[in-house]
N, C-alpha and C. Protein backbone atom coordinates (compact mmCIF):
# COMPACT_ATOMS: atom_id res chain seq x y z
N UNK A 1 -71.31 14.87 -38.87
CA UNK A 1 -71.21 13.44 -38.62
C UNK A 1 -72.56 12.86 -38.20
N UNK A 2 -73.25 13.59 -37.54
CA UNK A 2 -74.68 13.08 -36.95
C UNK A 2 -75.57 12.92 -38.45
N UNK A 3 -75.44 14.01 -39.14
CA UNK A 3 -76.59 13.62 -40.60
C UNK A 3 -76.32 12.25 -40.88
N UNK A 4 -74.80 12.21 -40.82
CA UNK A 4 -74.60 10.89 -41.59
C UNK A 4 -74.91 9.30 -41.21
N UNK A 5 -74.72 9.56 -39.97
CA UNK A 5 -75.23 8.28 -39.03
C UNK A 5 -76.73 8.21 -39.13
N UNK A 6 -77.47 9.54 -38.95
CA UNK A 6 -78.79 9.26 -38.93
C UNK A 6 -79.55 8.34 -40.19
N UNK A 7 -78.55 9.34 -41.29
CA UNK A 7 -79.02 8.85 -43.01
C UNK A 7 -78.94 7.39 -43.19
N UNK A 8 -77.51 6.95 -42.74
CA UNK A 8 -77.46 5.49 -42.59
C UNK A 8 -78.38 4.34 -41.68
N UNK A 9 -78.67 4.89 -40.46
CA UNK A 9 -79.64 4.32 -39.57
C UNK A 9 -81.07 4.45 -40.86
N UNK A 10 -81.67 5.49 -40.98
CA UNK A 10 -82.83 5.44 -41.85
C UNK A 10 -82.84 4.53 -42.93
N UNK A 11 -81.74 4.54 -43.77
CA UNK A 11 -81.57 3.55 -44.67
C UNK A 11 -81.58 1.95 -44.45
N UNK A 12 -81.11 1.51 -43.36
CA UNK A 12 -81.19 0.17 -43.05
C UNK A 12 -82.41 -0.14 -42.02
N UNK A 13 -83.10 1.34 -42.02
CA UNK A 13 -84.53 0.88 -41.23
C UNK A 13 -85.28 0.61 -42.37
N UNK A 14 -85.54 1.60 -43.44
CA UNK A 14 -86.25 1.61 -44.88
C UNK A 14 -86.05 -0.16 -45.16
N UNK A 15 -84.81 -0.46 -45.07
CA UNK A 15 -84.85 -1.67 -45.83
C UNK A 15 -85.31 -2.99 -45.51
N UNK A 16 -85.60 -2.49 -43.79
CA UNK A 16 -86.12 -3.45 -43.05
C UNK A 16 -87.72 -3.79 -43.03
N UNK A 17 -88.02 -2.49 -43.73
CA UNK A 17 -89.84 -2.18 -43.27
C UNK A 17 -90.27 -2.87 -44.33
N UNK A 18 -91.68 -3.44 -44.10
CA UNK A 18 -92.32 -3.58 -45.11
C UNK A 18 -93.72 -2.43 -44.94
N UNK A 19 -93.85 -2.24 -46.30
CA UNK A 19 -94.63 -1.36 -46.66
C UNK A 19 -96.20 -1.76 -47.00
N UNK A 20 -96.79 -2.45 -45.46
CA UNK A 20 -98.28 -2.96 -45.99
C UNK A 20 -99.37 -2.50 -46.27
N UNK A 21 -100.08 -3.41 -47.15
CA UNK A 21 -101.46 -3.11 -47.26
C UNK A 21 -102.86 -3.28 -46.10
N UNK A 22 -103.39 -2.64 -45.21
CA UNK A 22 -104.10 -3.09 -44.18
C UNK A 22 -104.66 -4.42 -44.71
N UNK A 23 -104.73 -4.71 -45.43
CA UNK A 23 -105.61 -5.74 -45.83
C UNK A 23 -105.61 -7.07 -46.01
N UNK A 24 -103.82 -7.26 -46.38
CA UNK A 24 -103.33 -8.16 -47.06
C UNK A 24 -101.77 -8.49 -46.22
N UNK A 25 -101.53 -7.38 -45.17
CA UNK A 25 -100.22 -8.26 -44.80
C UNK A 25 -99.46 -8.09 -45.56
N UNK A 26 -98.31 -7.05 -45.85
CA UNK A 26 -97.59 -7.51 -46.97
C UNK A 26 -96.19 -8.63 -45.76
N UNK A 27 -95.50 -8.82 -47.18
CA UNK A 27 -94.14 -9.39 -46.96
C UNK A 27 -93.09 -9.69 -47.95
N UNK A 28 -92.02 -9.71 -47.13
CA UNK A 28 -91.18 -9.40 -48.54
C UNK A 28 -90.31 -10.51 -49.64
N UNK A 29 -90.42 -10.31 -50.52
CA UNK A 29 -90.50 -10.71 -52.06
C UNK A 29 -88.77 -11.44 -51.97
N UNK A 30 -88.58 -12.08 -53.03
CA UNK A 30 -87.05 -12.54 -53.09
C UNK A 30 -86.32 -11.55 -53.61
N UNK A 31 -86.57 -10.45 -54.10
CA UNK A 31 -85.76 -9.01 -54.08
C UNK A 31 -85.38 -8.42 -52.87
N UNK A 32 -86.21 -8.36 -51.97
CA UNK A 32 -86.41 -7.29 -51.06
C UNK A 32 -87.72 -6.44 -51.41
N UNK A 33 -88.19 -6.92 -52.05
CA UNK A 33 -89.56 -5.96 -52.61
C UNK A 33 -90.71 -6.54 -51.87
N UNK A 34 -91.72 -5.70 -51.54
CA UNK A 34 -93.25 -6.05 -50.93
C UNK A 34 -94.22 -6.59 -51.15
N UNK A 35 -94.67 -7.70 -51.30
CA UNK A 35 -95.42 -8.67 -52.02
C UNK A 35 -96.52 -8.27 -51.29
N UNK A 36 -97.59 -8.48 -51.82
CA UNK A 36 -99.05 -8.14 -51.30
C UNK A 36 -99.68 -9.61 -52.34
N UNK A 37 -101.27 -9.60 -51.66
CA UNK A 37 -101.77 -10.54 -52.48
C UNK A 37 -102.84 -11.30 -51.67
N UNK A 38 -102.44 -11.78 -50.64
CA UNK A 38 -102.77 -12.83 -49.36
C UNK A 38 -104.05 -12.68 -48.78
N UNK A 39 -104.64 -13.07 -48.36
CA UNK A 39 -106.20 -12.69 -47.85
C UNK A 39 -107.00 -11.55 -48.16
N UNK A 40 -106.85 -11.19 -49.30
CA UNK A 40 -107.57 -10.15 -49.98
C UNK A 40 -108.80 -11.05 -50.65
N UNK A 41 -110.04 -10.31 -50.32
CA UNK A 41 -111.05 -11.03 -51.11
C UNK A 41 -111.82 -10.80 -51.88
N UNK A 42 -111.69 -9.03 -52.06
CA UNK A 42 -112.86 -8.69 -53.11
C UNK A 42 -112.21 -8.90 -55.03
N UNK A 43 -112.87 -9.55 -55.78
CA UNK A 43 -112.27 -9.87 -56.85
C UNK A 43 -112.01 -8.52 -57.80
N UNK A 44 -111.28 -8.86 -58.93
CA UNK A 44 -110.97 -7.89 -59.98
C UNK A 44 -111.64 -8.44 -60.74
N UNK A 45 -112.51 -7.22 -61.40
CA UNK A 45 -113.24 -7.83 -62.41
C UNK A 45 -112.04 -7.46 -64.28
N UNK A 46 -112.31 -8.20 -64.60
CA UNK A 46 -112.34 -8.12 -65.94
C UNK A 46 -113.02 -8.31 -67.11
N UNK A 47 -113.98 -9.09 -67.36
CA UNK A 47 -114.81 -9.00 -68.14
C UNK A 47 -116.23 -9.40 -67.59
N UNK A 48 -117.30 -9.46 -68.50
CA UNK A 48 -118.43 -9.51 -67.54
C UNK A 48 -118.75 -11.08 -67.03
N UNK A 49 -117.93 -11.87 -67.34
CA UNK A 49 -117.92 -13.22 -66.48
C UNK A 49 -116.90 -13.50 -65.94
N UNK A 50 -115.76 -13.02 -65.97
CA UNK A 50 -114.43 -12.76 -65.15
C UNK A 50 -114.30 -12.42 -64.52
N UNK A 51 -113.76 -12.72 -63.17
CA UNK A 51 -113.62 -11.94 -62.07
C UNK A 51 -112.21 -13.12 -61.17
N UNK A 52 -111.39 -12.32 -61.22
CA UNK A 52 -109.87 -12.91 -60.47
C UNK A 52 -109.88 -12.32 -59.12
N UNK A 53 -110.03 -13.31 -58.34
CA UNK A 53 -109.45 -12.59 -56.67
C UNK A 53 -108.49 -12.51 -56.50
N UNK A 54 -108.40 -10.91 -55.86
CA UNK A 54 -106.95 -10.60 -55.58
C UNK A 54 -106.19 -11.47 -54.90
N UNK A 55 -106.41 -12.41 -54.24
CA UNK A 55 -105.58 -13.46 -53.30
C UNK A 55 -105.00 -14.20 -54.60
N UNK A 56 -104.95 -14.31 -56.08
CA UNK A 56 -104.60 -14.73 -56.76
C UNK A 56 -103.33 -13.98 -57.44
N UNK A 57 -103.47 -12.51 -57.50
CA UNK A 57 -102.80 -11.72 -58.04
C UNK A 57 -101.70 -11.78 -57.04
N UNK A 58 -100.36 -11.71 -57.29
CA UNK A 58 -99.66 -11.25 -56.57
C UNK A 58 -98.98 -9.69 -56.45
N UNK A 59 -98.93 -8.82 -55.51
CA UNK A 59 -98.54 -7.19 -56.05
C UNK A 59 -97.21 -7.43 -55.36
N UNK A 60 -95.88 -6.84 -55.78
CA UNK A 60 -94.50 -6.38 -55.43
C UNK A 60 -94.81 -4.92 -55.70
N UNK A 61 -94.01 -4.52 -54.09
CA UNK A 61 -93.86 -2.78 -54.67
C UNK A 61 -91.57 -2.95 -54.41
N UNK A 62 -91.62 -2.08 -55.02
CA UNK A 62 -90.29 -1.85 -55.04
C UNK A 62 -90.04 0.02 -55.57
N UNK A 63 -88.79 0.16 -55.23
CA UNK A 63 -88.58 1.83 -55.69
C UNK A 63 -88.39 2.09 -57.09
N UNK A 64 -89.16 3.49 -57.19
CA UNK A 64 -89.55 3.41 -58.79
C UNK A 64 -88.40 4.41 -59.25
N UNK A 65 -88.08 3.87 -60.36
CA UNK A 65 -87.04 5.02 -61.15
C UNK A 65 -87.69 6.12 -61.58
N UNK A 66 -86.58 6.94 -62.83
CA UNK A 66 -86.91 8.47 -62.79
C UNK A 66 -86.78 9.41 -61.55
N UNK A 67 -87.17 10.92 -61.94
CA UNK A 67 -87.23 12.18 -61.65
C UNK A 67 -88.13 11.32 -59.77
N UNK A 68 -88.06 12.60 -58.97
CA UNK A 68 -88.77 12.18 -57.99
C UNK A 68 -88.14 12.79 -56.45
N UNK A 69 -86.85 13.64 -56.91
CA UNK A 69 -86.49 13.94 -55.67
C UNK A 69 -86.07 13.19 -54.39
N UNK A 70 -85.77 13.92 -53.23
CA UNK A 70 -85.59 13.13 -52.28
C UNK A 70 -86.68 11.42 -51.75
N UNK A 71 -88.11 12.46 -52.00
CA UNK A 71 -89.08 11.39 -51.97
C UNK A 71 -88.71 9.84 -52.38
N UNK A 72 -88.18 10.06 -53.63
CA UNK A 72 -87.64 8.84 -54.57
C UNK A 72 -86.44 7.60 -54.07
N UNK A 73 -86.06 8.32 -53.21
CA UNK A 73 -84.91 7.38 -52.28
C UNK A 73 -85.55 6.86 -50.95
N UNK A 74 -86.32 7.06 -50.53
CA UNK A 74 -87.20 6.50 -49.49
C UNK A 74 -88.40 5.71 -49.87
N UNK A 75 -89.24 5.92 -50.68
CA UNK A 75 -90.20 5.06 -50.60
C UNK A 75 -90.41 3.91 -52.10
N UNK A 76 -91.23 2.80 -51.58
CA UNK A 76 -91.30 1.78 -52.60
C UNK A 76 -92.84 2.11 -53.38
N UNK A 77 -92.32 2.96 -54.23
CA UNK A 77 -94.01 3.44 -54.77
C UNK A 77 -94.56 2.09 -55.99
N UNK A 78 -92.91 1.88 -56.86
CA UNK A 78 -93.40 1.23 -57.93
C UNK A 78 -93.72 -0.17 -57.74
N UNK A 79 -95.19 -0.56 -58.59
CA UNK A 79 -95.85 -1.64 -58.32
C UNK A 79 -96.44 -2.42 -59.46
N UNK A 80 -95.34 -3.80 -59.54
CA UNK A 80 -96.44 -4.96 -60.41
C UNK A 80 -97.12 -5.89 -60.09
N UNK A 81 -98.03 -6.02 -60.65
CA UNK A 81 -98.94 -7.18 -60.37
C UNK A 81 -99.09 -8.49 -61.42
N UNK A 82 -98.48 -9.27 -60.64
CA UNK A 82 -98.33 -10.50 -61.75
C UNK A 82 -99.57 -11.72 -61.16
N UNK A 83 -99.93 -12.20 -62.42
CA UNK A 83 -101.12 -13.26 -62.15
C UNK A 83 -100.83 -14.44 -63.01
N UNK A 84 -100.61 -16.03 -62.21
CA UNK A 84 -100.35 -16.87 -62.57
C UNK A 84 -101.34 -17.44 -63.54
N UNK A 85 -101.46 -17.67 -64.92
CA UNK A 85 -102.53 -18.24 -65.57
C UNK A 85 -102.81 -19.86 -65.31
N UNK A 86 -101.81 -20.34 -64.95
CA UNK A 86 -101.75 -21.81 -65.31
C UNK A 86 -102.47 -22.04 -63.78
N UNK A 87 -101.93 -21.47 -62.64
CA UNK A 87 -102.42 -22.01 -61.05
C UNK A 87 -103.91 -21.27 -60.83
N UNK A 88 -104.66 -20.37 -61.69
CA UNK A 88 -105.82 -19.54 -61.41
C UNK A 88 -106.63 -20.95 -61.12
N UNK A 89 -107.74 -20.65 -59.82
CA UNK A 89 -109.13 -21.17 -60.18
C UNK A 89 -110.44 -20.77 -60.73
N UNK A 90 -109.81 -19.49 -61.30
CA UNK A 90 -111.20 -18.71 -61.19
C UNK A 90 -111.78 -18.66 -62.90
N UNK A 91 -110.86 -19.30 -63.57
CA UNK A 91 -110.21 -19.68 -65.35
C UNK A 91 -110.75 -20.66 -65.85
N UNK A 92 -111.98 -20.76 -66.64
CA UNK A 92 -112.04 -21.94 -67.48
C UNK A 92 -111.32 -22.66 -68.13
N UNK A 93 -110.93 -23.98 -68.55
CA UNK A 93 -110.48 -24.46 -69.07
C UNK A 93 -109.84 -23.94 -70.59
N UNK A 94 -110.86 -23.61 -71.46
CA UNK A 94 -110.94 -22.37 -72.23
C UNK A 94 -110.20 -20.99 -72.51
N UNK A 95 -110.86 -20.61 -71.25
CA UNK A 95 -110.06 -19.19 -70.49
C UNK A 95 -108.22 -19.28 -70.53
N UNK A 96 -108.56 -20.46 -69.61
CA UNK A 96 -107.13 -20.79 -69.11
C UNK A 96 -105.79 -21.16 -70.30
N UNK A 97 -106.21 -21.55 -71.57
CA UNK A 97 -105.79 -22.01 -72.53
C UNK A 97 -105.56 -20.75 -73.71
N UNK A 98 -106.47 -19.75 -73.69
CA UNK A 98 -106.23 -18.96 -74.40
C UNK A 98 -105.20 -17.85 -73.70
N UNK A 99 -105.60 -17.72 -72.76
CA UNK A 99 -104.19 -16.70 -71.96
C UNK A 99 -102.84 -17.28 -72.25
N UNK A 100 -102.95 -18.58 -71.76
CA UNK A 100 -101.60 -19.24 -72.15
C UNK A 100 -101.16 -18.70 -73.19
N UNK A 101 -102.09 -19.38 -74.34
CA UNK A 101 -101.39 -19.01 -76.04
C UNK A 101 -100.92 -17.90 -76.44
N UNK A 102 -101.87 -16.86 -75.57
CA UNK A 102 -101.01 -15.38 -75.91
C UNK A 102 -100.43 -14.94 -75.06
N UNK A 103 -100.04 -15.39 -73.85
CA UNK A 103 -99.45 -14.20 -72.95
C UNK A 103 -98.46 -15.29 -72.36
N UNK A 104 -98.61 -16.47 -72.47
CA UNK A 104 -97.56 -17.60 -71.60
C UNK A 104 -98.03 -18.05 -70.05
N UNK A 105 -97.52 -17.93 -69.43
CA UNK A 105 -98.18 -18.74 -67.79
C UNK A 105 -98.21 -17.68 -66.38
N UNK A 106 -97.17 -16.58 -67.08
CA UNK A 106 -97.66 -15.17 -65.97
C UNK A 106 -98.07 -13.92 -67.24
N UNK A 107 -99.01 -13.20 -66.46
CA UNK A 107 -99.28 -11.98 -67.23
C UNK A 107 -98.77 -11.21 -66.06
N UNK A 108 -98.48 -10.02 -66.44
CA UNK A 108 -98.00 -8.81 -65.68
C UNK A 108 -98.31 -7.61 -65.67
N UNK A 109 -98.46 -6.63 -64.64
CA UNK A 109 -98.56 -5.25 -65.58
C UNK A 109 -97.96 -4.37 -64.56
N UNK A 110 -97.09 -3.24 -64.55
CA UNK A 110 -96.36 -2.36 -63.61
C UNK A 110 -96.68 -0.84 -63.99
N UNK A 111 -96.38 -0.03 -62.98
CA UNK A 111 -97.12 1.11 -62.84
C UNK A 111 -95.77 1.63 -61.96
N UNK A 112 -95.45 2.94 -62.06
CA UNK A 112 -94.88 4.10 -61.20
C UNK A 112 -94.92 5.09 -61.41
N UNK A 113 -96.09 5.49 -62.58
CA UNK A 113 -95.98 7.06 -62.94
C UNK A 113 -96.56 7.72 -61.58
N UNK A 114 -97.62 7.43 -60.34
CA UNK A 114 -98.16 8.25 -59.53
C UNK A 114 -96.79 8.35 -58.09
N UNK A 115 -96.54 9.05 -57.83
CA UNK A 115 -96.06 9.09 -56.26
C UNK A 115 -96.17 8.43 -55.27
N UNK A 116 -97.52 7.91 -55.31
CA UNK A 116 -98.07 7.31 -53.98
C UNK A 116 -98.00 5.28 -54.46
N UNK A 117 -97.62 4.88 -53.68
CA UNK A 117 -97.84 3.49 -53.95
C UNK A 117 -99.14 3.02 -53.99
N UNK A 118 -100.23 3.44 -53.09
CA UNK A 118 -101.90 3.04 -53.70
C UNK A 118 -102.22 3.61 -54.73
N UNK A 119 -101.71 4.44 -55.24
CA UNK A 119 -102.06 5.25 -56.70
C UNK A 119 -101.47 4.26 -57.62
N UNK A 120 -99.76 3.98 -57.75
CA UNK A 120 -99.72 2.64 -58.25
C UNK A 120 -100.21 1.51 -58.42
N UNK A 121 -100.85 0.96 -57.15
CA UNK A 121 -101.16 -0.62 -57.15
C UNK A 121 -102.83 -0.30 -57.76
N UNK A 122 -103.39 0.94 -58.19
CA UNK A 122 -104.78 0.89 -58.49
C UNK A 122 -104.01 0.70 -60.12
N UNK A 123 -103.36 1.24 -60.78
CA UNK A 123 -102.91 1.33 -61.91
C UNK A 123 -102.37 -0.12 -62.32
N UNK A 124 -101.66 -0.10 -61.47
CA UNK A 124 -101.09 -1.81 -62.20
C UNK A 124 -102.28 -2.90 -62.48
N UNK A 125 -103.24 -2.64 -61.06
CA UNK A 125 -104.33 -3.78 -61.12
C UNK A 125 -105.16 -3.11 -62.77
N UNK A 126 -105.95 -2.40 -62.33
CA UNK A 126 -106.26 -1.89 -63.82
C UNK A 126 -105.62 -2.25 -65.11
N UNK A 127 -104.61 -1.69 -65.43
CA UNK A 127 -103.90 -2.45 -66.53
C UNK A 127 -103.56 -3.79 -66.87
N UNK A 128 -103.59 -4.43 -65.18
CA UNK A 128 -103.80 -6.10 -65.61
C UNK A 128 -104.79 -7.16 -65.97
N UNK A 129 -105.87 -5.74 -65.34
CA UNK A 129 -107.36 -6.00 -66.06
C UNK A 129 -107.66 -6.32 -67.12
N UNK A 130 -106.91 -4.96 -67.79
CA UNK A 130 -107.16 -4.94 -69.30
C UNK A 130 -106.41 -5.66 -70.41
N UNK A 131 -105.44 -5.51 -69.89
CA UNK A 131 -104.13 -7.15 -70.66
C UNK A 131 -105.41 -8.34 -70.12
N UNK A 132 -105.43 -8.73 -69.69
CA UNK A 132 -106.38 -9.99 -69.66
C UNK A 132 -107.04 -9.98 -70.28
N UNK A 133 -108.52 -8.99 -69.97
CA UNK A 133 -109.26 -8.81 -70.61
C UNK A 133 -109.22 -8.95 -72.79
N UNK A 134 -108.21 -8.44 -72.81
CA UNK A 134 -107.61 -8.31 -73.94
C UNK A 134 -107.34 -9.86 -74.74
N UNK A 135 -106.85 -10.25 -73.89
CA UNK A 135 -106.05 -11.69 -74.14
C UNK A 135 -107.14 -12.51 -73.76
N UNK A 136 -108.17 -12.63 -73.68
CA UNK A 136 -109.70 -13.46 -73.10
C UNK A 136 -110.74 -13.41 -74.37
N UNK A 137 -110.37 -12.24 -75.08
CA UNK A 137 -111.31 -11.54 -76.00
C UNK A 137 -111.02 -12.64 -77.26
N UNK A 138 -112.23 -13.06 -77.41
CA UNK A 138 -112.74 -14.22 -78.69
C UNK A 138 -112.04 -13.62 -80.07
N UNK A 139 -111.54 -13.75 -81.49
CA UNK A 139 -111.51 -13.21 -82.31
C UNK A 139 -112.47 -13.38 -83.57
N UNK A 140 -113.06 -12.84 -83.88
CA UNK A 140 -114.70 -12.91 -84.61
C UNK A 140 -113.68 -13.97 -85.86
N UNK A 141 -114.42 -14.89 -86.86
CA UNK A 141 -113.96 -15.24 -87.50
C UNK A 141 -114.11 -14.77 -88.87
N UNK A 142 -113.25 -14.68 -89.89
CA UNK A 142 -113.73 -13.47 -91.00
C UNK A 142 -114.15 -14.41 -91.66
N UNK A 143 -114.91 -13.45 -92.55
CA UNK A 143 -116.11 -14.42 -93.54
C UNK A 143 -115.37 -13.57 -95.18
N UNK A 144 -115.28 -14.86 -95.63
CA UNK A 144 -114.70 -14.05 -96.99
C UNK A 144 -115.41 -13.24 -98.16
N UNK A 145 -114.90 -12.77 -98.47
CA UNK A 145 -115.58 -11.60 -99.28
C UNK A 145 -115.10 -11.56 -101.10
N UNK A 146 -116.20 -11.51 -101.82
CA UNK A 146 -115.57 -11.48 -103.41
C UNK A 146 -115.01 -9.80 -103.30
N UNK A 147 -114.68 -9.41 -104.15
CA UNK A 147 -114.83 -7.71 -105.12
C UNK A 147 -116.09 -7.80 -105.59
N UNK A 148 -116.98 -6.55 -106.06
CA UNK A 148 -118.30 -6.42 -106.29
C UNK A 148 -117.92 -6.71 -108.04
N UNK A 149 -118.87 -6.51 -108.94
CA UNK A 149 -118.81 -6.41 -110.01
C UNK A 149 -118.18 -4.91 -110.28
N UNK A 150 -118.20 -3.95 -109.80
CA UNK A 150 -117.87 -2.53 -110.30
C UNK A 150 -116.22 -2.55 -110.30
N UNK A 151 -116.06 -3.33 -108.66
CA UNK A 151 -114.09 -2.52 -108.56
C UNK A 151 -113.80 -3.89 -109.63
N UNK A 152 -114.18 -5.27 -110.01
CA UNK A 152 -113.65 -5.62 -111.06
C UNK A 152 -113.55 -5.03 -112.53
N UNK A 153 -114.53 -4.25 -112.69
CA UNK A 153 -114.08 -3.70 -114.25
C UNK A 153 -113.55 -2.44 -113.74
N UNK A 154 -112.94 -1.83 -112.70
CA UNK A 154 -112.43 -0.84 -112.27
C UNK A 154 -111.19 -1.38 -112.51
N UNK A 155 -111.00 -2.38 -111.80
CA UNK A 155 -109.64 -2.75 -111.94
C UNK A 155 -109.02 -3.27 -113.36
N UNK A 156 -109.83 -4.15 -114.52
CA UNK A 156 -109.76 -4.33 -115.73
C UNK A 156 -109.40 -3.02 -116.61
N UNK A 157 -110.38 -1.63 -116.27
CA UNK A 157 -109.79 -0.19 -116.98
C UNK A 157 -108.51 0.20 -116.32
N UNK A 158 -108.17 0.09 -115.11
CA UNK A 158 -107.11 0.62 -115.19
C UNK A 158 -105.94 -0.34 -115.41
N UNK A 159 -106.00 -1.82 -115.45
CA UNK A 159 -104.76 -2.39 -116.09
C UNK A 159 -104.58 -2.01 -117.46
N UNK A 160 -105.60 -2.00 -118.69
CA UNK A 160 -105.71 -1.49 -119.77
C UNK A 160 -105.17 -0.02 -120.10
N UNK A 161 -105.38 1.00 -119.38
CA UNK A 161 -104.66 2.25 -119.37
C UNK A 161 -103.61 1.69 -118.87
N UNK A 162 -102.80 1.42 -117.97
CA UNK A 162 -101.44 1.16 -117.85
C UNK A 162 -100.99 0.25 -118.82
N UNK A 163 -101.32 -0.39 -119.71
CA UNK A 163 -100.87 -1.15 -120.54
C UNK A 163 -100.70 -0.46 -122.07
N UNK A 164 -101.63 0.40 -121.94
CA UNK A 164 -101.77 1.58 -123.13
C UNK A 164 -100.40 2.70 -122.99
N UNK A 165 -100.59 3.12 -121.65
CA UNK A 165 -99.02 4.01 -120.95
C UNK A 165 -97.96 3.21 -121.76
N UNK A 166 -97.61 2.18 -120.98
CA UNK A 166 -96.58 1.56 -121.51
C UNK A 166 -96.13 1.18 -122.87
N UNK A 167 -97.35 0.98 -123.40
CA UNK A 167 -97.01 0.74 -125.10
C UNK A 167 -96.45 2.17 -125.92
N UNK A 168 -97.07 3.30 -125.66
CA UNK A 168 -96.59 4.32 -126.16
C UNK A 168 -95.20 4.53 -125.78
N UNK A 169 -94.91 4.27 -124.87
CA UNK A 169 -93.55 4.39 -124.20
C UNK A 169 -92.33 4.04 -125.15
N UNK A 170 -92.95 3.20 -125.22
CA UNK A 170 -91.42 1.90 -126.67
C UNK A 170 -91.32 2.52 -127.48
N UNK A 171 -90.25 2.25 -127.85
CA UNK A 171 -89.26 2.92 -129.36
C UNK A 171 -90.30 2.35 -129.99
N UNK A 172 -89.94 2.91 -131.05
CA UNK A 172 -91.15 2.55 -132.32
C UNK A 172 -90.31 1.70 -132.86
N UNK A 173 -91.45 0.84 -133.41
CA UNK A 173 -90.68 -0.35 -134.73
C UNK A 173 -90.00 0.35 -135.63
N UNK A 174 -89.28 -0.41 -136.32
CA UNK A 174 -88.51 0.52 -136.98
C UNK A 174 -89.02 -0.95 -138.49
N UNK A 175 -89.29 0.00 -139.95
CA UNK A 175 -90.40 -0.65 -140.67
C UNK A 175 -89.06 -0.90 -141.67
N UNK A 176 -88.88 -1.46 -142.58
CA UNK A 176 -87.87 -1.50 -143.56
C UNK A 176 -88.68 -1.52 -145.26
């Protein structure tokens, strides 16, 4: 009877805690999940004129599914980091317009393959790096191109052999 009381006491302590970042204060999310984000100041870079401060990003940790053992019922390892495109200041006009078009008004990225929740929240930020980064990236404009002179009579011999194939193919006239 005592395991069981204890298990239950632990459980409604777990659910009470928040799980902070020294840095940032966490607090908790409209899930019950751990929001981080808040007076953090060193930025994320993403490209070489990009740079998003974390006070922009918001991180939730919450408990990650899968394999994981006892570990897995106690702690909130798994962690996304969502970043508002439309409220950023750190976004050109430009910037700000092309994220939209491809990604909509939050980008996201989540992580729980590591155990540890800072092993997560380095992963999520990273990957939200690179989704940005991604979605920021100019697309070169193509310049059109003829066929050379060669693959055109390449392509002229071989319609001619297939047209030769096919003629042999047919019943023969029949001559009267």
């Amino acid at each position: 009877m005592w395991a069981r009381k204890n298990t239950a006491r632990a459980a409604a302590d777990e659910r009470e805690a928040v799980i902070a970042d020294p840095r940032s204060g966490g607090r908790h999310g409209p899930a019950g999940d751990t929001v981080y984000g808040e007076g953090m100041d060193d930025p994320l870079p993403v490209t070489a004129e990009v740079a998003i401060p974390l006070a922009e990003i918001e991180l939730r940790a919450s408990r990650s599914s899968g394999p994981g053992g006892q570990h897995a019922n106690v702690t909130a390892s798994r962690v996304e980091a969502v970043f508002d495109v439309a409220r950023s200041s750190a976004l050109s006009d430009e910037q700000r317009r092309r994220l939209l078009a491809r990604y909509g008004s939050r980008v996201s990225a989540v992580a729980q393959d590591a155990r540890g929740q800072a092993r997560n929240r380095e992963l999520a930020l990273e990957r939200l790096s690179s989704k940005l980064a991604e979605g920021l990236a100019e697309a070169r404009p193509r310049r059109p191109t003829r066929p050379g002179r060669a693959a055109a009579a390449r392509r002229l011999e071989e319609k001619r052999r297939r047209a030769e194939r096919k003629r042999t193919r047919r019943r023969p006239e029949v001559d009267e």
